[in-house]
N, C-alpha and C. Protein backbone atom coordinates (compact mmCIF):
# COMPACT_ATOMS: atom_id res chain seq x y z
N UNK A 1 -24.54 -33.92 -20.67
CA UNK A 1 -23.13 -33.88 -20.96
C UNK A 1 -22.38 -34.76 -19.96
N UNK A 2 -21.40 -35.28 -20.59
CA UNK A 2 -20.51 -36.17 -19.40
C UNK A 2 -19.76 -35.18 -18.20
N UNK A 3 -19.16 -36.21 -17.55
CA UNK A 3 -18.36 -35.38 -16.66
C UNK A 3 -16.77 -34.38 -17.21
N UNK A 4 -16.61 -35.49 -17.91
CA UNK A 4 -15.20 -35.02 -18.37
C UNK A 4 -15.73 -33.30 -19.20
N UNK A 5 -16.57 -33.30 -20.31
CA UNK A 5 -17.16 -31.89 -20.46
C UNK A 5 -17.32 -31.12 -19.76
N UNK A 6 -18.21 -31.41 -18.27
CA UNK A 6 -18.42 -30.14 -17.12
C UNK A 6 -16.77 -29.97 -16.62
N UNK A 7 -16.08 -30.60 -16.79
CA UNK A 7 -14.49 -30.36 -16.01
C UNK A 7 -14.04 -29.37 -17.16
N UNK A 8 -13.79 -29.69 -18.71
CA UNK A 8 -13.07 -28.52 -19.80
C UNK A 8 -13.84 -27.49 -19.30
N UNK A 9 -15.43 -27.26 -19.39
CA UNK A 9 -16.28 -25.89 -19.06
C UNK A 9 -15.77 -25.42 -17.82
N UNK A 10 -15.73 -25.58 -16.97
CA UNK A 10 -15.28 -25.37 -15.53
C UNK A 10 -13.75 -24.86 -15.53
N UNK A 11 -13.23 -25.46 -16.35
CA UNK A 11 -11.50 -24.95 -16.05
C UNK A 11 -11.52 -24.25 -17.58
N UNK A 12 -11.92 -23.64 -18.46
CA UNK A 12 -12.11 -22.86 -19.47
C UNK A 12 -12.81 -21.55 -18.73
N UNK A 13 -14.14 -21.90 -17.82
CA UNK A 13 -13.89 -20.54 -17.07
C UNK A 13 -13.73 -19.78 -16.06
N UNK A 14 -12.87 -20.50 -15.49
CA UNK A 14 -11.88 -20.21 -14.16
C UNK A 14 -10.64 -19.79 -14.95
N UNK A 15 -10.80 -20.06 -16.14
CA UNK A 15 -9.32 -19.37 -17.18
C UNK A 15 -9.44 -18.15 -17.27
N UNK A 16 -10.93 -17.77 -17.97
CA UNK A 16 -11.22 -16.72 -18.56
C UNK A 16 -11.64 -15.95 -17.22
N UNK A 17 -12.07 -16.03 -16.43
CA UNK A 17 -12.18 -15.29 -15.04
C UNK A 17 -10.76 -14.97 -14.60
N UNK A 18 -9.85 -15.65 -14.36
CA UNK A 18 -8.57 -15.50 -13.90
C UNK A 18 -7.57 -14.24 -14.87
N UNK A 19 -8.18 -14.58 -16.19
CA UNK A 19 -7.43 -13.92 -17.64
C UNK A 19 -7.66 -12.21 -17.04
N UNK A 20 -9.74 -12.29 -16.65
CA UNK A 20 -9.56 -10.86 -16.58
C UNK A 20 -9.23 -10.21 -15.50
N UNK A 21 -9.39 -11.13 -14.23
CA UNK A 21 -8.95 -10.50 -13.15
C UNK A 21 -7.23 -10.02 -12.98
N UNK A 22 -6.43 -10.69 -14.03
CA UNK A 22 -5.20 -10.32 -14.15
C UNK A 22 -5.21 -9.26 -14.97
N UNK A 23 -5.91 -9.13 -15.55
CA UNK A 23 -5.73 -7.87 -16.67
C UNK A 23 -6.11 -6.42 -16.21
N UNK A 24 -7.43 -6.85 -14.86
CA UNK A 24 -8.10 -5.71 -14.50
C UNK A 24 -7.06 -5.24 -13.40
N UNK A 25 -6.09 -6.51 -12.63
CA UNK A 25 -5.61 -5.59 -11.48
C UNK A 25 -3.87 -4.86 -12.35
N UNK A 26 -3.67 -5.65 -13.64
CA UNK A 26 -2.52 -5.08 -14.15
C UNK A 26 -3.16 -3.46 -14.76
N UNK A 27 -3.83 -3.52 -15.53
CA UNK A 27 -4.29 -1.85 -15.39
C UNK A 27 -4.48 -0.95 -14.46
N UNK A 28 -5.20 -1.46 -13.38
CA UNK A 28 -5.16 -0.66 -11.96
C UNK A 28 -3.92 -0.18 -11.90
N UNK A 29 -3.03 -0.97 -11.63
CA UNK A 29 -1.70 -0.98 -11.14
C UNK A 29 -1.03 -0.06 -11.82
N UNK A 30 -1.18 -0.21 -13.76
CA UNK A 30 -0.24 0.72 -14.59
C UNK A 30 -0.83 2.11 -14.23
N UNK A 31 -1.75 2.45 -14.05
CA UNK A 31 -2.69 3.51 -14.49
C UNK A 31 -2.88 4.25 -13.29
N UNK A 32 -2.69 3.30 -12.12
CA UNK A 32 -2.79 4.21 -10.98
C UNK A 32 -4.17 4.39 -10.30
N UNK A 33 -4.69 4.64 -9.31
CA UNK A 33 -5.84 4.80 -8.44
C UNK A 33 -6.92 6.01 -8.87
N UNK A 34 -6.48 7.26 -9.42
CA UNK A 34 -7.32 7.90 -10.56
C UNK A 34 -7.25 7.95 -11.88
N UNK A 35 -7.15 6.89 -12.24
CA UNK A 35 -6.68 6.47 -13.60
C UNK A 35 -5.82 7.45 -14.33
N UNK A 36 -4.56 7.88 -13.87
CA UNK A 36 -3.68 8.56 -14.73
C UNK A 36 -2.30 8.09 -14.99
N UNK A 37 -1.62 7.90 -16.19
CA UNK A 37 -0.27 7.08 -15.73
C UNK A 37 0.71 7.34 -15.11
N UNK A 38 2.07 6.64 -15.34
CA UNK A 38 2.89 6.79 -13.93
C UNK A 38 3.55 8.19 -14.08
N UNK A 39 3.71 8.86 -13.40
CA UNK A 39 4.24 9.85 -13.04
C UNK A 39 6.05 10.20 -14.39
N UNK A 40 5.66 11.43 -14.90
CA UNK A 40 7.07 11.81 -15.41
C UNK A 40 8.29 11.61 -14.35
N UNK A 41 9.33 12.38 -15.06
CA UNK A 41 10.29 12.57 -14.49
C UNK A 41 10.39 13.96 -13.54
N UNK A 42 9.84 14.36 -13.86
CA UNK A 42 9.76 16.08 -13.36
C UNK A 42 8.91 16.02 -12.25
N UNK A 43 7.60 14.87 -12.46
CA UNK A 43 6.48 15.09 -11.05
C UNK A 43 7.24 14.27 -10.23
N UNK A 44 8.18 13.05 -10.70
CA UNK A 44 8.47 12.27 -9.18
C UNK A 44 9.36 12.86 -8.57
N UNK A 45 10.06 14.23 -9.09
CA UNK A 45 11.56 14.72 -8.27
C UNK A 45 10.86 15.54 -7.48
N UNK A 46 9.26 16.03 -7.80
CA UNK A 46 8.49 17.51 -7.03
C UNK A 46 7.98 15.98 -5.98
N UNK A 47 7.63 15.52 -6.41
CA UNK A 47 7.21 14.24 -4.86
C UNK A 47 8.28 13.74 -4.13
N UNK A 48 9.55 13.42 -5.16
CA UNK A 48 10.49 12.85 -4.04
C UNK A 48 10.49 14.48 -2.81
N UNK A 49 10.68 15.49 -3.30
CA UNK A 49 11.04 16.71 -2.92
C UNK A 49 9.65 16.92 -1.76
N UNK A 50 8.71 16.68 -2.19
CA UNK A 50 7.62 16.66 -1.13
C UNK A 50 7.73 15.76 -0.14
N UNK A 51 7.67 14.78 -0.23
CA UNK A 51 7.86 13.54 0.54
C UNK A 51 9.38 14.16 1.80
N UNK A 52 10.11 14.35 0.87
CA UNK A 52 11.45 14.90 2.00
C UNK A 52 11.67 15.92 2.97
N UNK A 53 10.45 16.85 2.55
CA UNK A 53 9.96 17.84 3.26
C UNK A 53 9.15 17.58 4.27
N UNK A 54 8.03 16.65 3.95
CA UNK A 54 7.48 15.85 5.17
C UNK A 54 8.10 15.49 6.21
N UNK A 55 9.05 14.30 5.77
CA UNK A 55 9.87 13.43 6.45
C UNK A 55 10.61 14.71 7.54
N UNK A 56 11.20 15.51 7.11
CA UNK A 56 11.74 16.37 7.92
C UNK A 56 10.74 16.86 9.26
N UNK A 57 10.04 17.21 8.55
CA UNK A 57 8.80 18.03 9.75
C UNK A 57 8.43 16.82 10.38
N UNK A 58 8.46 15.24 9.91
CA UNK A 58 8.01 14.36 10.89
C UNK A 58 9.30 14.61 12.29
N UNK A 59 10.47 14.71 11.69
CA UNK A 59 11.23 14.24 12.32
C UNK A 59 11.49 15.22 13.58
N UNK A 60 11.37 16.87 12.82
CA UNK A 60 11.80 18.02 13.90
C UNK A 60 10.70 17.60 14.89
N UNK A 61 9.10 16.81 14.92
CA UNK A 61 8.13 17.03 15.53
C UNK A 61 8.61 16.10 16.62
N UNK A 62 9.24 15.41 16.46
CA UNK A 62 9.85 14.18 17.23
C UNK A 62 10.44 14.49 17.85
N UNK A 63 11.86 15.37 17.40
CA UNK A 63 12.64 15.75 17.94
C UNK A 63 11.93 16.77 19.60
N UNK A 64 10.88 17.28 18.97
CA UNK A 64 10.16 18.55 19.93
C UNK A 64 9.31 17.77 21.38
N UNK A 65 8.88 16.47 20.55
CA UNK A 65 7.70 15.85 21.36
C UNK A 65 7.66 14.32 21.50
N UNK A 66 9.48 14.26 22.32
CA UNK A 66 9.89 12.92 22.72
C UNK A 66 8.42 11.79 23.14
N UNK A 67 8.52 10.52 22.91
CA UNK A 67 7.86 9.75 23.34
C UNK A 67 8.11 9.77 25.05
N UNK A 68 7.01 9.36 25.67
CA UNK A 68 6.86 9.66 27.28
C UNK A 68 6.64 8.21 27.58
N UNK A 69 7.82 7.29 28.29
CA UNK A 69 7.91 6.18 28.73
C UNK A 69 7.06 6.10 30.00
N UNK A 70 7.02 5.01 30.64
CA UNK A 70 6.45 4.56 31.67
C UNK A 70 7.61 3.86 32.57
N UNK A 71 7.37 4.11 33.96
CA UNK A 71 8.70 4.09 34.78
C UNK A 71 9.24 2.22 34.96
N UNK A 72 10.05 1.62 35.51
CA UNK A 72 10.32 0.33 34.79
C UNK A 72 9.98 -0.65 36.04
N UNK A 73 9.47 -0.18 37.04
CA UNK A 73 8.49 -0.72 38.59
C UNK A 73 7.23 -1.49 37.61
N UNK A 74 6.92 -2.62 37.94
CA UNK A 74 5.71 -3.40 37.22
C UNK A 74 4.75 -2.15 37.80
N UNK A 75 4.51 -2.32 39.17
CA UNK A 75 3.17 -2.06 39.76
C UNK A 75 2.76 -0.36 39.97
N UNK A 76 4.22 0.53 39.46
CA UNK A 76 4.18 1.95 39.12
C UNK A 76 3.34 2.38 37.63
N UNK A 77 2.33 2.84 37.47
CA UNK A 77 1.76 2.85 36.07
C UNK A 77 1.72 4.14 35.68
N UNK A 78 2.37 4.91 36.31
CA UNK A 78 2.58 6.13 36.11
C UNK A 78 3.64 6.64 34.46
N UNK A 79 3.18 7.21 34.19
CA UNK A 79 4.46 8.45 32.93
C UNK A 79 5.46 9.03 33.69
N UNK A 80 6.33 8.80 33.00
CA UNK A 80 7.57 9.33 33.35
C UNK A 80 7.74 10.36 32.84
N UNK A 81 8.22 12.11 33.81
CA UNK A 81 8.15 13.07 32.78
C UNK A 81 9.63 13.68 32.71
């Protein structure tokens, strides 16, 4: 076969490779990571509602268990309490 033939074969299937790899990650995507679809209306308000409940307890934990700096002397490597 000429060259110009191995070039159509070659870019005919880098098409069809490309075709399914778009198709396989657009299903992933619709369908979700255990293949179920996207969430109603009713499960995303119990997740937004979960999620906000989290966020809170991240925050009181923060509030409880300040980050512990280091004093602002280069050669002091000590925690500051």
């Amino acid at each position: 076969m000429t060259s110009f033939a191995w070039i159509i074969i070659i870019v005919l299937l880098l098409t069809l490779l490309g075709t399914a790899a778009l198709a396989l990650v657009t299903l992933k995507y619709y369908w979700g990571e255990r293949g179920q679809p996207p969430m109603t209306g009713e499960d995303r308000k119990r997740q937004l509602e979960e999620e906000l409940r989290l966020r809170t307890k991240q925050i009181e934990h923060a509030e409880k268990n300040p980050i512990v700096t280091r004093k602002p002397s280069f050669w002091d490597n000590t925690k500051v309490r």
